[in-house]
PDB file of N, CA and C in Angstrom:
ATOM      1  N   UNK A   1     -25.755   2.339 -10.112  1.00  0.00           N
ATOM      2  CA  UNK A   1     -24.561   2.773  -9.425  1.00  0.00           C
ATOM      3  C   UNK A   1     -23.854   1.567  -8.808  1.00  0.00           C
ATOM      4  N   UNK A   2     -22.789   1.348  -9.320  1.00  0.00           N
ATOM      5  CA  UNK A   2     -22.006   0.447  -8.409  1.00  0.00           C
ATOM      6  C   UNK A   2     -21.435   0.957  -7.082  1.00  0.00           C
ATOM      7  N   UNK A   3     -20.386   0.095  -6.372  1.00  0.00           N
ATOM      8  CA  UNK A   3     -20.029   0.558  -4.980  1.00  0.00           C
ATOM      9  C   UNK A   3     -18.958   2.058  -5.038  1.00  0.00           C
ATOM     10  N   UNK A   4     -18.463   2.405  -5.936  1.00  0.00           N
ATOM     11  CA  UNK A   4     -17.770   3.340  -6.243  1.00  0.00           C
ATOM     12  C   UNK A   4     -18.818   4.614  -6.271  1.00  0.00           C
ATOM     13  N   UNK A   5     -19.648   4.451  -6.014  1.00  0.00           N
ATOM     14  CA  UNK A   5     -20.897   5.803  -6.342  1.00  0.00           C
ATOM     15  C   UNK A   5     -21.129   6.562  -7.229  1.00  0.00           C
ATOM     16  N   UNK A   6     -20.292   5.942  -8.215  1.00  0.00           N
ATOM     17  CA  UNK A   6     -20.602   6.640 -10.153  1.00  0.00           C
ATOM     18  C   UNK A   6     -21.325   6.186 -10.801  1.00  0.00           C
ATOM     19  N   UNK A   7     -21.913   6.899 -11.623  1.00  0.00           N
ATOM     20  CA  UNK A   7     -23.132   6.286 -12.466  1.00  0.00           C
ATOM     21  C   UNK A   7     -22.466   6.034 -13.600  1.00  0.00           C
ATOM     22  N   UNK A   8     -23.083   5.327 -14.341  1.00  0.00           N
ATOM     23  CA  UNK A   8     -21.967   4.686 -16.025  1.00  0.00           C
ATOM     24  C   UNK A   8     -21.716   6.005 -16.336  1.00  0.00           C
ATOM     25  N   UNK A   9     -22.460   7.038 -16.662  1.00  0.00           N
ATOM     26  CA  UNK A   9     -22.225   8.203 -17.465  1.00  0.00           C
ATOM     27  C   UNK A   9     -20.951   8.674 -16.889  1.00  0.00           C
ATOM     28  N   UNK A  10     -21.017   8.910 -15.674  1.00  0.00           N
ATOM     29  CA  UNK A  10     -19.942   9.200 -14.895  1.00  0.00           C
ATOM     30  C   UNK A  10     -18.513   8.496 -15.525  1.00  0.00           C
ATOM     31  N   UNK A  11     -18.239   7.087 -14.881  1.00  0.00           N
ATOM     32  CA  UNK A  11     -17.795   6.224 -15.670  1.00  0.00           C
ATOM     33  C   UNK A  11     -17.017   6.634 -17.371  1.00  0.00           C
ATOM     34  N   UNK A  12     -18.044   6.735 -17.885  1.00  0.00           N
ATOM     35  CA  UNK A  12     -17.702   6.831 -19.721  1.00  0.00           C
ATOM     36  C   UNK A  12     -17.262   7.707 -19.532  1.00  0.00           C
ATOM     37  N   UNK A  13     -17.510   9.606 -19.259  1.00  0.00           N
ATOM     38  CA  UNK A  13     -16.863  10.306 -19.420  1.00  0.00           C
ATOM     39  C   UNK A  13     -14.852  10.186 -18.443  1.00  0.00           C
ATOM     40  N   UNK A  14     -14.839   9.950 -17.733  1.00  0.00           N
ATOM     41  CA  UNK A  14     -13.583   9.334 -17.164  1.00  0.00           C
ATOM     42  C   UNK A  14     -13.014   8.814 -18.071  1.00  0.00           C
ATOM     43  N   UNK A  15     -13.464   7.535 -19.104  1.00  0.00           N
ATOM     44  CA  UNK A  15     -13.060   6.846 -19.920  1.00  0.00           C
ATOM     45  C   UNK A  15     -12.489   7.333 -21.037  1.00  0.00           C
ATOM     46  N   UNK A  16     -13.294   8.249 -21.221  1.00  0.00           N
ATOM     47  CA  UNK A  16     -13.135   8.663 -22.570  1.00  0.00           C
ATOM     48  C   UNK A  16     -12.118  10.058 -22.160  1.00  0.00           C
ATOM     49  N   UNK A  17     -12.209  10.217 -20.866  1.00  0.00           N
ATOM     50  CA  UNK A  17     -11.790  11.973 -20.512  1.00  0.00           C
ATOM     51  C   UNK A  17     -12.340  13.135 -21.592  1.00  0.00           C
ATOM     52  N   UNK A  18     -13.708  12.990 -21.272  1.00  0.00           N
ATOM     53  CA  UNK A  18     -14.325  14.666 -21.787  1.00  0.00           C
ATOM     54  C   UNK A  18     -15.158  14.918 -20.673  1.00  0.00           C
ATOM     55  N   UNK A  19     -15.519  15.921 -20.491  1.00  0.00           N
ATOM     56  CA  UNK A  19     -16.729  16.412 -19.691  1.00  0.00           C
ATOM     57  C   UNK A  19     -18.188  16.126 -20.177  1.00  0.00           C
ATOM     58  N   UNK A  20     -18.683  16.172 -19.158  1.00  0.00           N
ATOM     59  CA  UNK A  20     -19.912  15.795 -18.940  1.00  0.00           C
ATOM     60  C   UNK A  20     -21.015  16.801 -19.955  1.00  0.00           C
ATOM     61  N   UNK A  21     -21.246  16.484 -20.829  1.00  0.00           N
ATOM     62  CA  UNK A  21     -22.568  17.397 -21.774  1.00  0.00           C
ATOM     63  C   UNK A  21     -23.638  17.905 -21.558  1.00  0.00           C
ATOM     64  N   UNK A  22     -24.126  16.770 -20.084  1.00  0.00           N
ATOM     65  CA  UNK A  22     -25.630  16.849 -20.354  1.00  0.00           C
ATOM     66  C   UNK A  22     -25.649  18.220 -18.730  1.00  0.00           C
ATOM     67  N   UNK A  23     -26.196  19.765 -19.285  1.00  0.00           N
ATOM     68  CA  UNK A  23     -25.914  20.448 -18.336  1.00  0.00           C
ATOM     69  C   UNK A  23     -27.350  20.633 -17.089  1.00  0.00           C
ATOM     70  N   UNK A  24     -28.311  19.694 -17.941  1.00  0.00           N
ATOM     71  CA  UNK A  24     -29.288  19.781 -16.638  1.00  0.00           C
ATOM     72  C   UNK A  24     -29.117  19.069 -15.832  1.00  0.00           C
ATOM     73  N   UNK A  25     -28.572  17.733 -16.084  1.00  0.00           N
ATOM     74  CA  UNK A  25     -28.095  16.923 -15.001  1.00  0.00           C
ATOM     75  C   UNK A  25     -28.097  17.070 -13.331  1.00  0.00           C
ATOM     76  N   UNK A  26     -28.923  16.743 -12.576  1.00  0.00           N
ATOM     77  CA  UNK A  26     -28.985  17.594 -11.349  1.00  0.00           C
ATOM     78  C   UNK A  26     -27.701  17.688 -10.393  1.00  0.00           C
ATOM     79  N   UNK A  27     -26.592  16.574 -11.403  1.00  0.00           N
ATOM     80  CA  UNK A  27     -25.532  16.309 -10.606  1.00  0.00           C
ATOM     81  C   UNK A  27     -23.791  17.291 -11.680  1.00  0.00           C
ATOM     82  N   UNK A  28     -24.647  17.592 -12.135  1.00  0.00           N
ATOM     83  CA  UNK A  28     -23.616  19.037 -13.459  1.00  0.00           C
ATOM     84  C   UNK A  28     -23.240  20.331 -12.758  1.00  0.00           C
ATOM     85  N   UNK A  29     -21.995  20.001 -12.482  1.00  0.00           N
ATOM     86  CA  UNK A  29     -21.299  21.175 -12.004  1.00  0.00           C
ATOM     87  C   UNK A  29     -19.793  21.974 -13.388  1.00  0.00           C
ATOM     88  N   UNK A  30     -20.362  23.226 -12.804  1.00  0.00           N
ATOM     89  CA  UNK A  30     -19.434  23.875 -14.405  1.00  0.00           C
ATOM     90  C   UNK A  30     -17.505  23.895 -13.831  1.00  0.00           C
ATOM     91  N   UNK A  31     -17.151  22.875 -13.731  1.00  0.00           N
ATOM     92  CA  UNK A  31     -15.779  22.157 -13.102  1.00  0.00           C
ATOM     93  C   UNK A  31     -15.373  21.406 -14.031  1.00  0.00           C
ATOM     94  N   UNK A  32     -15.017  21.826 -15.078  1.00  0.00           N
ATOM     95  CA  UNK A  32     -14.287  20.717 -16.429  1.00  0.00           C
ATOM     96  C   UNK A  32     -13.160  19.772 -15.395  1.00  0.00           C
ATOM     97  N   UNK A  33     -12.404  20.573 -14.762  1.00  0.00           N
ATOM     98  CA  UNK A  33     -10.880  19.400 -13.989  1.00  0.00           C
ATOM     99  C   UNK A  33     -11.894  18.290 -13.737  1.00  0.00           C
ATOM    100  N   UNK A  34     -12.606  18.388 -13.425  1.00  0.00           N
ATOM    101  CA  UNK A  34     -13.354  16.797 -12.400  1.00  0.00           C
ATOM    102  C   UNK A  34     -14.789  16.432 -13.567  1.00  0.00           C
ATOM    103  N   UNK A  35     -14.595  16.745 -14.980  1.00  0.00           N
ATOM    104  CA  UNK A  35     -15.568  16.668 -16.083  1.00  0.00           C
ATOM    105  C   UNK A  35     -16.899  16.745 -15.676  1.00  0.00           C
ATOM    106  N   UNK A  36     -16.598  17.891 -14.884  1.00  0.00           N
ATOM    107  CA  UNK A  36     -18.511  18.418 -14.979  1.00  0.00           C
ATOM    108  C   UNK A  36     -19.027  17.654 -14.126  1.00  0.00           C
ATOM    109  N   UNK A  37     -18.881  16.605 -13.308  1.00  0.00           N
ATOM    110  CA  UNK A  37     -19.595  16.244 -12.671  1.00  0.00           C
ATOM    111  C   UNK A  37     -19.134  15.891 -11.155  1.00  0.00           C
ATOM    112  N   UNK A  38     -20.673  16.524 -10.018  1.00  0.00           N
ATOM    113  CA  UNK A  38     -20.492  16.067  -8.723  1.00  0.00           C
ATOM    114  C   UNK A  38     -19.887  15.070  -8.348  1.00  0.00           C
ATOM    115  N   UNK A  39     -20.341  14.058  -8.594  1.00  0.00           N
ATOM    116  CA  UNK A  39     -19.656  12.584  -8.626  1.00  0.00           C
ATOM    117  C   UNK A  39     -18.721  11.938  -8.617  1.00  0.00           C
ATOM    118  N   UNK A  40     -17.988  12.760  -9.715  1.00  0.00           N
ATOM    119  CA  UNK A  40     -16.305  12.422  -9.921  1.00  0.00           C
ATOM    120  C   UNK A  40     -15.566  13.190  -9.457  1.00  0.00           C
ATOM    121  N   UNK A  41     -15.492  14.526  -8.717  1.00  0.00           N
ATOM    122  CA  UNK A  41     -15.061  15.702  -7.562  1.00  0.00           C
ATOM    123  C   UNK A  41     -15.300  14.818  -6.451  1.00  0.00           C
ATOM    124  N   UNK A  42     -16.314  13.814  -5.768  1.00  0.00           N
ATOM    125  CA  UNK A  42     -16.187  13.352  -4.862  1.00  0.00           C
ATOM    126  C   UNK A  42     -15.334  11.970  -4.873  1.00  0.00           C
ATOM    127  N   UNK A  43     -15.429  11.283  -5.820  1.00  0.00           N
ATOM    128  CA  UNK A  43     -14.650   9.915  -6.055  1.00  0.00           C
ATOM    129  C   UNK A  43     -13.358  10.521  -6.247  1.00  0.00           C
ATOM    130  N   UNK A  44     -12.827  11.440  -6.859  1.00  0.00           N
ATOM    131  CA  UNK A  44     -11.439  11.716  -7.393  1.00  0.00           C
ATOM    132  C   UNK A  44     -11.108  12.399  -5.412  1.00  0.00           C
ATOM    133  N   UNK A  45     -12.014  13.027  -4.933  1.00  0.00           N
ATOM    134  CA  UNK A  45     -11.169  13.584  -3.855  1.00  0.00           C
ATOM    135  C   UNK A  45     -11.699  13.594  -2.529  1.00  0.00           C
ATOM    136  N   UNK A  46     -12.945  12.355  -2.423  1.00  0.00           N
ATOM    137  CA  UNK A  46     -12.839  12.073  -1.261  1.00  0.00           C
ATOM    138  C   UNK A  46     -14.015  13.425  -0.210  1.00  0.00           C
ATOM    139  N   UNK A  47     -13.546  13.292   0.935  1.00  0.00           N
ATOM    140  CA  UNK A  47     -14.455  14.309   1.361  1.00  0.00           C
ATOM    141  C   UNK A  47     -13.643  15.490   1.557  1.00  0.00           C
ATOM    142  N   UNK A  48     -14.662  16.796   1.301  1.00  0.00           N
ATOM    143  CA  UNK A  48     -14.001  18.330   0.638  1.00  0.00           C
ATOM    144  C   UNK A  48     -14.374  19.211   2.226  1.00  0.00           C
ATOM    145  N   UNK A  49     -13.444  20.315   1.960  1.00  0.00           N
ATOM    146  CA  UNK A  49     -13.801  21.613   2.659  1.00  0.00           C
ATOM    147  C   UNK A  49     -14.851  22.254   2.065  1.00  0.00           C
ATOM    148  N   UNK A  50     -15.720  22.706   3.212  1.00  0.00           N
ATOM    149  CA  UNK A  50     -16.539  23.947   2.714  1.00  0.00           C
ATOM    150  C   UNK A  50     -15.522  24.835   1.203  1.00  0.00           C
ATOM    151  N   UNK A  51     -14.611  25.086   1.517  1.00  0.00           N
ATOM    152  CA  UNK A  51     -14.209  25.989   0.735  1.00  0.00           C
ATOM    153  C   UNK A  51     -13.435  25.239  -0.894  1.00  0.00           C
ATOM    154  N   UNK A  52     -13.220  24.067  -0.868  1.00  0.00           N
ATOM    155  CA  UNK A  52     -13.340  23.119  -1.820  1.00  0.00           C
ATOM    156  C   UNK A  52     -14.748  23.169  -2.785  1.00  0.00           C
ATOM    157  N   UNK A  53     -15.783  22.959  -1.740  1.00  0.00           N
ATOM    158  CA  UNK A  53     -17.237  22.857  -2.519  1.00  0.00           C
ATOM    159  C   UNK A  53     -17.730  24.299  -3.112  1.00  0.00           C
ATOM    160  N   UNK A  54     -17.222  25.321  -2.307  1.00  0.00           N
ATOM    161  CA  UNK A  54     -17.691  26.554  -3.167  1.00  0.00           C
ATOM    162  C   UNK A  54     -17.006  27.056  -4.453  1.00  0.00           C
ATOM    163  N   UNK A  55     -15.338  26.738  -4.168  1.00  0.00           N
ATOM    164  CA  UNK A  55     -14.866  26.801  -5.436  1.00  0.00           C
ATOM    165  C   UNK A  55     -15.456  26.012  -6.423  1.00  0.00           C
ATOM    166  N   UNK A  56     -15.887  24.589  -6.082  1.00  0.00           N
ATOM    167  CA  UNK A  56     -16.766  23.767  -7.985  1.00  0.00           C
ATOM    168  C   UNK A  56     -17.498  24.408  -7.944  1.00  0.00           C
ATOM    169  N   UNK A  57     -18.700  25.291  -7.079  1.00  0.00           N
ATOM    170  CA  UNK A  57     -20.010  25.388  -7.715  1.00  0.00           C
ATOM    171  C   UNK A  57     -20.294  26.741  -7.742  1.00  0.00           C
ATOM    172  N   UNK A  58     -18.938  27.597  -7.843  1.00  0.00           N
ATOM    173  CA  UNK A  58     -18.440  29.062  -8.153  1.00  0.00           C
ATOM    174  C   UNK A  58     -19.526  30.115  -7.425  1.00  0.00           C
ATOM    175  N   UNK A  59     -19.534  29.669  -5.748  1.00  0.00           N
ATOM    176  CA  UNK A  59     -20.243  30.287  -5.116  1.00  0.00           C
ATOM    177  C   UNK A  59     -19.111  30.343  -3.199  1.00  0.00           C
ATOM    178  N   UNK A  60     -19.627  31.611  -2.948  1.00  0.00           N
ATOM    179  CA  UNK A  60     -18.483  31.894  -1.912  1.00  0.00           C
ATOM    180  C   UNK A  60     -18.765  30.773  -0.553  1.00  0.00           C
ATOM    181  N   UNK A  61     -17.858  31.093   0.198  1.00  0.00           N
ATOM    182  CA  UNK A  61     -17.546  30.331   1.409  1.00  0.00           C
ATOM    183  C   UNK A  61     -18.969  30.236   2.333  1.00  0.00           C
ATOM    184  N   UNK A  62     -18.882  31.748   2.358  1.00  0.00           N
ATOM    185  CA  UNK A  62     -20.122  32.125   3.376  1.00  0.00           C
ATOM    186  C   UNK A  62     -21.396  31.181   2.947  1.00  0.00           C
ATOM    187  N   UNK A  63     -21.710  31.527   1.459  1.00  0.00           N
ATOM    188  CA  UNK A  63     -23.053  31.073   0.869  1.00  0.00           C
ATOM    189  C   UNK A  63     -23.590  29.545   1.007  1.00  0.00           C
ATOM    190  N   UNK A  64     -22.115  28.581   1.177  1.00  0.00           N
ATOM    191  CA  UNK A  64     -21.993  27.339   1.100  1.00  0.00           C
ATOM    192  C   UNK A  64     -22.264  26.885   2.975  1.00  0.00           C
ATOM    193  N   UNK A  65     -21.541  28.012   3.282  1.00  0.00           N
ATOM    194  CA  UNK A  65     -22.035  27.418   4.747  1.00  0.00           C
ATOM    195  C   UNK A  65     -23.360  27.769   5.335  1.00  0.00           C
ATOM    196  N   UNK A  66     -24.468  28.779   4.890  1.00  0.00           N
ATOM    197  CA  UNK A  66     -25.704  28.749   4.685  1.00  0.00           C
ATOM    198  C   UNK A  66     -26.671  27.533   4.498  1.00  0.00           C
ATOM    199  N   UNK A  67     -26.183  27.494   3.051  1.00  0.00           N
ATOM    200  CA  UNK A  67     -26.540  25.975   2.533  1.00  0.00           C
ATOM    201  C   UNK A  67     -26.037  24.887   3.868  1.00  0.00           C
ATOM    202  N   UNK A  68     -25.256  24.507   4.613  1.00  0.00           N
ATOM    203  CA  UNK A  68     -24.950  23.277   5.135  1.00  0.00           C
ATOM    204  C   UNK A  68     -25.516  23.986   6.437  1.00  0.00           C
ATOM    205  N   UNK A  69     -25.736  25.329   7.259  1.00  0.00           N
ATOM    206  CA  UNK A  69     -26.347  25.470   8.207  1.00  0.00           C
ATOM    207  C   UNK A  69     -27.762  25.328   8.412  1.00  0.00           C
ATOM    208  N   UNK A  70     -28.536  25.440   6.842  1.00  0.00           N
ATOM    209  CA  UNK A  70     -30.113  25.142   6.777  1.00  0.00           C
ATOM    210  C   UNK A  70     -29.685  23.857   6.837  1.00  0.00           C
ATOM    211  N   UNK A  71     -29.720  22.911   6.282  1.00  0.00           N
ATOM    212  CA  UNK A  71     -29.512  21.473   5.856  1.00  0.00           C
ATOM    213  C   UNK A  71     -29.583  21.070   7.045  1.00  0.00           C
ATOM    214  N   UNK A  72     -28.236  21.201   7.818  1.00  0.00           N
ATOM    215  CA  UNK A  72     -28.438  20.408   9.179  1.00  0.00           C
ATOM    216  C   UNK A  72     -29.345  20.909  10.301  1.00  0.00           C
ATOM    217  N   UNK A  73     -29.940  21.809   9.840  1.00  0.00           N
ATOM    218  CA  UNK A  73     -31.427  22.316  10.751  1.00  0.00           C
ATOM    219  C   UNK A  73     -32.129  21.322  10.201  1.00  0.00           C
ATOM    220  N   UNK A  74     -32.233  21.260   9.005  1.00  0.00           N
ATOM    221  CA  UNK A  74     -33.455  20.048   8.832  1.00  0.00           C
ATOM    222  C   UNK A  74     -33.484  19.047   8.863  1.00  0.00           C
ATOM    223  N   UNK A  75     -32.251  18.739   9.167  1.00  0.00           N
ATOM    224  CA  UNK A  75     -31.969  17.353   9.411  1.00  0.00           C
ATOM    225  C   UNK A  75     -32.211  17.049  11.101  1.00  0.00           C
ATOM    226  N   UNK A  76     -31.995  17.845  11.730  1.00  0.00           N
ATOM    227  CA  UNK A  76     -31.959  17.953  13.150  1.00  0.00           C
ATOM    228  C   UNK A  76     -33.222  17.473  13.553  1.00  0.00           C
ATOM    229  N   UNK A  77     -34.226  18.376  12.738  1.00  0.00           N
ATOM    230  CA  UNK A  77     -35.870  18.295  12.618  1.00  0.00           C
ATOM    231  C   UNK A  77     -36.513  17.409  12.687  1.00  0.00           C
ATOM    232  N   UNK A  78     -35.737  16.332  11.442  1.00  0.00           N
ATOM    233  CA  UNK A  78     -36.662  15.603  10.881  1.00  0.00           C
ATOM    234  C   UNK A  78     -36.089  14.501  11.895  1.00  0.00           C
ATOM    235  N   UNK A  79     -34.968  14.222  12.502  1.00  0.00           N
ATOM    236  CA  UNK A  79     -34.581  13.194  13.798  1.00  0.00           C
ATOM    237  C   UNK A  79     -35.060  13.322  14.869  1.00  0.00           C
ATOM    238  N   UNK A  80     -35.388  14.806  15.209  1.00  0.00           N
ATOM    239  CA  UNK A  80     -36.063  15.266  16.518  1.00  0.00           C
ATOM    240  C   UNK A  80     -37.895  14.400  16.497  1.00  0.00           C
ATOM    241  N   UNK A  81     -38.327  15.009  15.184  1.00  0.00           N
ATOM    242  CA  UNK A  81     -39.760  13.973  14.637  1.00  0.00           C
ATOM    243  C   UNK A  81     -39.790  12.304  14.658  1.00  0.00           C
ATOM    244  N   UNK A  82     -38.770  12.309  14.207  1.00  0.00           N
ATOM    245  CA  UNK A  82     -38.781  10.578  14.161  1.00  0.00           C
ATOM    246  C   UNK A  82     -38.886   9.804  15.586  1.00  0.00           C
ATOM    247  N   UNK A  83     -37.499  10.689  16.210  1.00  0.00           N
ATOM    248  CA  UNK A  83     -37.583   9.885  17.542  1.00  0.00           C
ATOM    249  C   UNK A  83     -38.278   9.843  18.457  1.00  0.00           C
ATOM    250  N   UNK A  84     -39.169  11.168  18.311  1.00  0.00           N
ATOM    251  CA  UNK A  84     -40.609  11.237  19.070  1.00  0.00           C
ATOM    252  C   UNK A  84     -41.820  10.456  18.806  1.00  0.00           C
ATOM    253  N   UNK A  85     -41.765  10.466  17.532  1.00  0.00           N
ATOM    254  CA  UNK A  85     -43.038   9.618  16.918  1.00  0.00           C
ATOM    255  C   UNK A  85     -42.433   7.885  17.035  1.00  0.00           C
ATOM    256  N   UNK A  86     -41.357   7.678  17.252  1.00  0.00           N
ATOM    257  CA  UNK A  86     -40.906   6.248  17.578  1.00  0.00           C
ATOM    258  C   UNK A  86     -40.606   5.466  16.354  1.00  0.00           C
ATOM    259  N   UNK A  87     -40.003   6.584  14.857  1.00  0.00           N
ATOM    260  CA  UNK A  87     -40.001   5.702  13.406  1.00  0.00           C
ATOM    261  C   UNK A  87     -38.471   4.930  13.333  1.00  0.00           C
TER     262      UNK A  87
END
């Protein structure tokens, strides 16, 4: 990855403008505008709304803010651990 945060694949498909093929990809979202991939939805636009991110990954508002309300529980967690244990 260079400083742009795309991986070549990333990269080539841009280049070439097709979407992204490979659909296991852990970073393959079904978003042809931004060719299938996470990566280039964030390089092409920067940082998104909740409601930005549920439209690529064709899941509702609510569900997405689930997802980011666990997340930052565990993130909370794992800082609350660290700074106790002194890492």
């Amino acid at each position: 990855m260079k400083k742009d945060g795309l991986r070549e694949c990333s990269r080539k498909c841009m280049e070439l403008n097709v979407n992204c093929p490979v659909e296991d990809c852990r970073l393959w979202i079904n978003y042809e505008t931004e060719h299938n991939c996470t990566l280039v939805s964030v390089y092409e636009n920067g940082p998104m709304t909740l409601r930005e991110i549920a439209e690529r990954h064709g899941l509702s508002f609510a569900r997405i803010k689930q997802i980011e309300t666990k997340a930052m529980t565990k993130l909370k967690s794992v800082l609350k651990t660290h700074v106790f244990f002194g890492f």
